[in-house]
Protein backbone atom coordinates (compact mmCIF):
# COMPACT_ATOMS: atom_id res chain seq x y z
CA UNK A 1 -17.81 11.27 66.03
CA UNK A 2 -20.00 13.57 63.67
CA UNK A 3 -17.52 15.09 60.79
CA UNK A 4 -14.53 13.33 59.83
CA UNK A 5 -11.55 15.20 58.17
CA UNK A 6 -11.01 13.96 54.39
CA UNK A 7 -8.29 16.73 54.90
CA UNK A 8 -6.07 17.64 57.06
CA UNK A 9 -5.65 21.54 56.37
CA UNK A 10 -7.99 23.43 56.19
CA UNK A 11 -6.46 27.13 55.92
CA UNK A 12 -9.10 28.27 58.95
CA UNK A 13 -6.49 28.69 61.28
CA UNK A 14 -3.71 30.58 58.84
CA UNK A 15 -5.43 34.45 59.92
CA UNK A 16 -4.24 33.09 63.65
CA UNK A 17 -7.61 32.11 65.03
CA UNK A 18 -8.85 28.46 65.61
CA UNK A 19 -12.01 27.44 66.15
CA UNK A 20 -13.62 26.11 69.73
CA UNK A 21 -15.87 22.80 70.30
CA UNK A 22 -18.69 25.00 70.10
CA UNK A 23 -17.81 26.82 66.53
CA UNK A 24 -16.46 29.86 68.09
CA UNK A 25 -13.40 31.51 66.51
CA UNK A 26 -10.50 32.44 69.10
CA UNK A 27 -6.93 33.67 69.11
CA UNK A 28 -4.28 30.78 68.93
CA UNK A 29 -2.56 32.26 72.02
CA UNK A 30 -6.32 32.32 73.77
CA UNK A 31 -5.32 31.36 77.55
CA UNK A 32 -8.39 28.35 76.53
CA UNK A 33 -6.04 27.02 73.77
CA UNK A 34 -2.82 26.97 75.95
CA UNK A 35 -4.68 25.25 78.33
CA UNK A 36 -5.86 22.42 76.33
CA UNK A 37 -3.17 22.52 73.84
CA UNK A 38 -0.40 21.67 77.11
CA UNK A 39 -2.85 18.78 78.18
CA UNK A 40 -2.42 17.41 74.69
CA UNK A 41 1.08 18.25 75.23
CA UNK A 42 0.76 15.98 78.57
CA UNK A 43 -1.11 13.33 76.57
CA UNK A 44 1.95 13.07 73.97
CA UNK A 45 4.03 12.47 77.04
CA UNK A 46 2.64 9.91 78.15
CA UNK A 47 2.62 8.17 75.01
CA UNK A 48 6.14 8.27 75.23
CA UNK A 49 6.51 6.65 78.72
CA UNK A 50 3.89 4.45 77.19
CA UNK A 51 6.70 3.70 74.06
CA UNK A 52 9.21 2.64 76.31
CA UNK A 53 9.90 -1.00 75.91
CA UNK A 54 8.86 -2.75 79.31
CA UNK A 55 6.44 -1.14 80.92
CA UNK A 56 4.44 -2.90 83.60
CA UNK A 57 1.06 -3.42 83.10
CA UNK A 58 0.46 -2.19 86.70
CA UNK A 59 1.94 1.51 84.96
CA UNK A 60 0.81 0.69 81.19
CA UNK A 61 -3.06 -0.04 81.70
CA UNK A 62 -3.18 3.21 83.97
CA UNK A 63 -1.58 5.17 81.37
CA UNK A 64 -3.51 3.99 78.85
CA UNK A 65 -6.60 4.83 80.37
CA UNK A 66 -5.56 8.25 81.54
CA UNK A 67 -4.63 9.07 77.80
CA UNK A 68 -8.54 8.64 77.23
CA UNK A 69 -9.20 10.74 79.71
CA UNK A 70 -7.00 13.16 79.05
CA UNK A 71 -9.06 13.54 75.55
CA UNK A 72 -11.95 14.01 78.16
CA UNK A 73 -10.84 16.56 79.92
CA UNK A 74 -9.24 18.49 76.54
CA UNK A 75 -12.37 18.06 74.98
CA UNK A 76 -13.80 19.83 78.39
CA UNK A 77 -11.82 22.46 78.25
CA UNK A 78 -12.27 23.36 74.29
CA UNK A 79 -16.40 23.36 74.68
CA UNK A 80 -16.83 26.36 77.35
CA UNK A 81 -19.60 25.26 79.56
CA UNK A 82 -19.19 21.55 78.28
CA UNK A 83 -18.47 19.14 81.72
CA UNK A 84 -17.21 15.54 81.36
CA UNK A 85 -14.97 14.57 84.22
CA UNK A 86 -16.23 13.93 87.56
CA UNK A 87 -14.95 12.69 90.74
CA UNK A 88 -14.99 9.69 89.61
CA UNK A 89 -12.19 10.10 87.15
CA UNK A 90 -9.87 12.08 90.45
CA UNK A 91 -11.09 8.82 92.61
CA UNK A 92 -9.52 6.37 89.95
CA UNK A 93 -5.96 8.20 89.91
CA UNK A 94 -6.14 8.13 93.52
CA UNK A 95 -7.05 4.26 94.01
CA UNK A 96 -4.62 3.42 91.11
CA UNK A 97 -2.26 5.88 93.39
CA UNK A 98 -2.60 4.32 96.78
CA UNK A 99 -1.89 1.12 95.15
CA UNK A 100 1.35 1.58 93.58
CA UNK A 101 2.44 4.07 96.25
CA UNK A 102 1.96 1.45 99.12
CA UNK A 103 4.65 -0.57 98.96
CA UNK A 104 7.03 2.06 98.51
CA UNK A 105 9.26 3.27 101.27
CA UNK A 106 8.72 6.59 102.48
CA UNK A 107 10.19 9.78 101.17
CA UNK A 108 13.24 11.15 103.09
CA UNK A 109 14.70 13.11 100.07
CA UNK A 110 14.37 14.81 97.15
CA UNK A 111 14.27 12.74 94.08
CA UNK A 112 15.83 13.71 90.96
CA UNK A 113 14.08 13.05 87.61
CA UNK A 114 16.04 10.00 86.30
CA UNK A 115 16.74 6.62 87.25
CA UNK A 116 15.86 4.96 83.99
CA UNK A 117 13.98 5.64 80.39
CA UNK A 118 10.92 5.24 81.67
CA UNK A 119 10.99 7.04 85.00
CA UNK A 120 12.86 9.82 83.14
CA UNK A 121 9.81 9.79 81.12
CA UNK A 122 7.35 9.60 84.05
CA UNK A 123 9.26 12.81 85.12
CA UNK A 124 8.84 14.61 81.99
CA UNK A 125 5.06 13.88 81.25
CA UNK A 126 4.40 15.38 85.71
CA UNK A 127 6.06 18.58 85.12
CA UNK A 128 3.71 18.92 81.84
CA UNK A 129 1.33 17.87 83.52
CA UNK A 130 1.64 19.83 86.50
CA UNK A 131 2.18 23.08 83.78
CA UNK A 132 -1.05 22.30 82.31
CA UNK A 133 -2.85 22.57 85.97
CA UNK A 134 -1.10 26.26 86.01
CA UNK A 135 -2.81 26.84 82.44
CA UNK A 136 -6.12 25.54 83.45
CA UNK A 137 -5.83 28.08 86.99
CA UNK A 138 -5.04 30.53 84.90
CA UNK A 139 -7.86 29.93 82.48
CA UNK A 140 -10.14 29.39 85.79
CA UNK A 141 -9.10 33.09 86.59
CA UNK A 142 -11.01 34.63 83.72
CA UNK A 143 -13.75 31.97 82.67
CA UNK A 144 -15.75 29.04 84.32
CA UNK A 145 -13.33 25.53 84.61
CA UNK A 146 -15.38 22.77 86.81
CA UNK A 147 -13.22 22.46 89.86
CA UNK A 148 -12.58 18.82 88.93
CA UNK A 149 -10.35 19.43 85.96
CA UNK A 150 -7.53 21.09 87.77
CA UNK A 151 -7.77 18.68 90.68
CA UNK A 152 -7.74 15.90 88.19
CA UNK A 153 -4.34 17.02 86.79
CA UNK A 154 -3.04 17.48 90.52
CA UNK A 155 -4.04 14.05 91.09
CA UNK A 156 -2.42 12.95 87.70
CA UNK A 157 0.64 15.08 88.53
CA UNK A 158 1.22 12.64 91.91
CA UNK A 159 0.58 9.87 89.73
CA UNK A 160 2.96 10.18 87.24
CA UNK A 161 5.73 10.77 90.39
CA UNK A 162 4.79 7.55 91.90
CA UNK A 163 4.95 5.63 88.79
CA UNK A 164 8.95 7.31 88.32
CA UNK A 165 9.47 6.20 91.40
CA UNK A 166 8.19 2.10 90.65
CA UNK A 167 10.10 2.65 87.39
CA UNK A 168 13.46 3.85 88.68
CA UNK A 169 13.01 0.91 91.35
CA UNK A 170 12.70 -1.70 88.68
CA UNK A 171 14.64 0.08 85.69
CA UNK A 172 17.89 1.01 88.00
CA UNK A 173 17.32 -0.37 91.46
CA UNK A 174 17.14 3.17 92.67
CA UNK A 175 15.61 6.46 92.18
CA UNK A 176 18.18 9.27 91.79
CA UNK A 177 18.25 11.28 95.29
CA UNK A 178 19.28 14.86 95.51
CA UNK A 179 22.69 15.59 97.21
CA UNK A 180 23.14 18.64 99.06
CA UNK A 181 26.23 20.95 97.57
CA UNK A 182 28.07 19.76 100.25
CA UNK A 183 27.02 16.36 99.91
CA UNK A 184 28.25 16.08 96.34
């Protein structure tokens, strides 16, 4: 890492601009800075799931290696025309996916986020996730995004369901399943 921050603050930002990668000045609300800013957002997430006492290493060492990837694809996103993930980053979620998804049963209804702390978790850290894709479309709209980084946060997105739904299984015995009104 070149510079180091002694401090801090540095009163740059306080005029409502923030600077890029690349040294360029932008607005806060820049569609670029919400879309890295919610994939840091994501990142914080799933050091929560991470905090949770008793996570498998089968859903810890995944995490843990998406968080530095994560930082990857942030880091992407905040040097316009910078590329570091590649397929095979989307290939590893999917492997890592296929795995834990296998001896699951198949879906026949809709599953409530819940079913423990750290599936609850799990839950929470997808739907960032999954708003962090939107961002990154949205950026993708107006400016180059290699086609990789939003398919790497879809990919990430089904991840982080799976891994609920191993979580609720060995948190509560059961994921939480959506009743009908009716049904209630």
């Amino acid at each position: 890492m070149g510079n180091r921050l002694s401090k801090i603050y540095t009163r740059t930002g306080d005029a409502g601009t923030t600077g890029l990668g690349d040294g360029t000045r932008i607005d806060k609300e820049h569609i670029r800075i919400e879309a890295y800013g919610t994939v840091d957002e994501a990142n914080s997430a799933i050091g929560v799931v991470l905090a949770v006492p008793g996570i498998p290493a089968s859903i810890g060492t995944p995490l843990t290696t998406v968080q530095h990837e994560l930082f990857d694809l942030g880091g992407e996103l905040c040097i316009p025309g910078h590329r570091i993930i590649t397929e095979d980053y989307i290939t590893r979620l999917e492997d890592t996916l296929d795995v834990l998804n296998e001896p699951l049963p198949p879906l026949k209804d809709f599953i409530l986020p819940g079913g423990g702390p750290g599936a609850a978790a799990c839950h929470l850290a997808r739907t960032i996730v999954r708003r962090a894709e939107r961002r990154v479309w949205e950026l993708s709209r107006v400016e180059a995004v290699a086609y990789e980084v939003p398919r790497y946060l879809n990919r990430l997105s089904d991840l982080l369901f799976v891994m609920a739904r191993v979580l609720a299984r060995a948190e509560s015995g059961q994921e939480v399943v959506w009743k009908r009104e009716k049904e209630r």
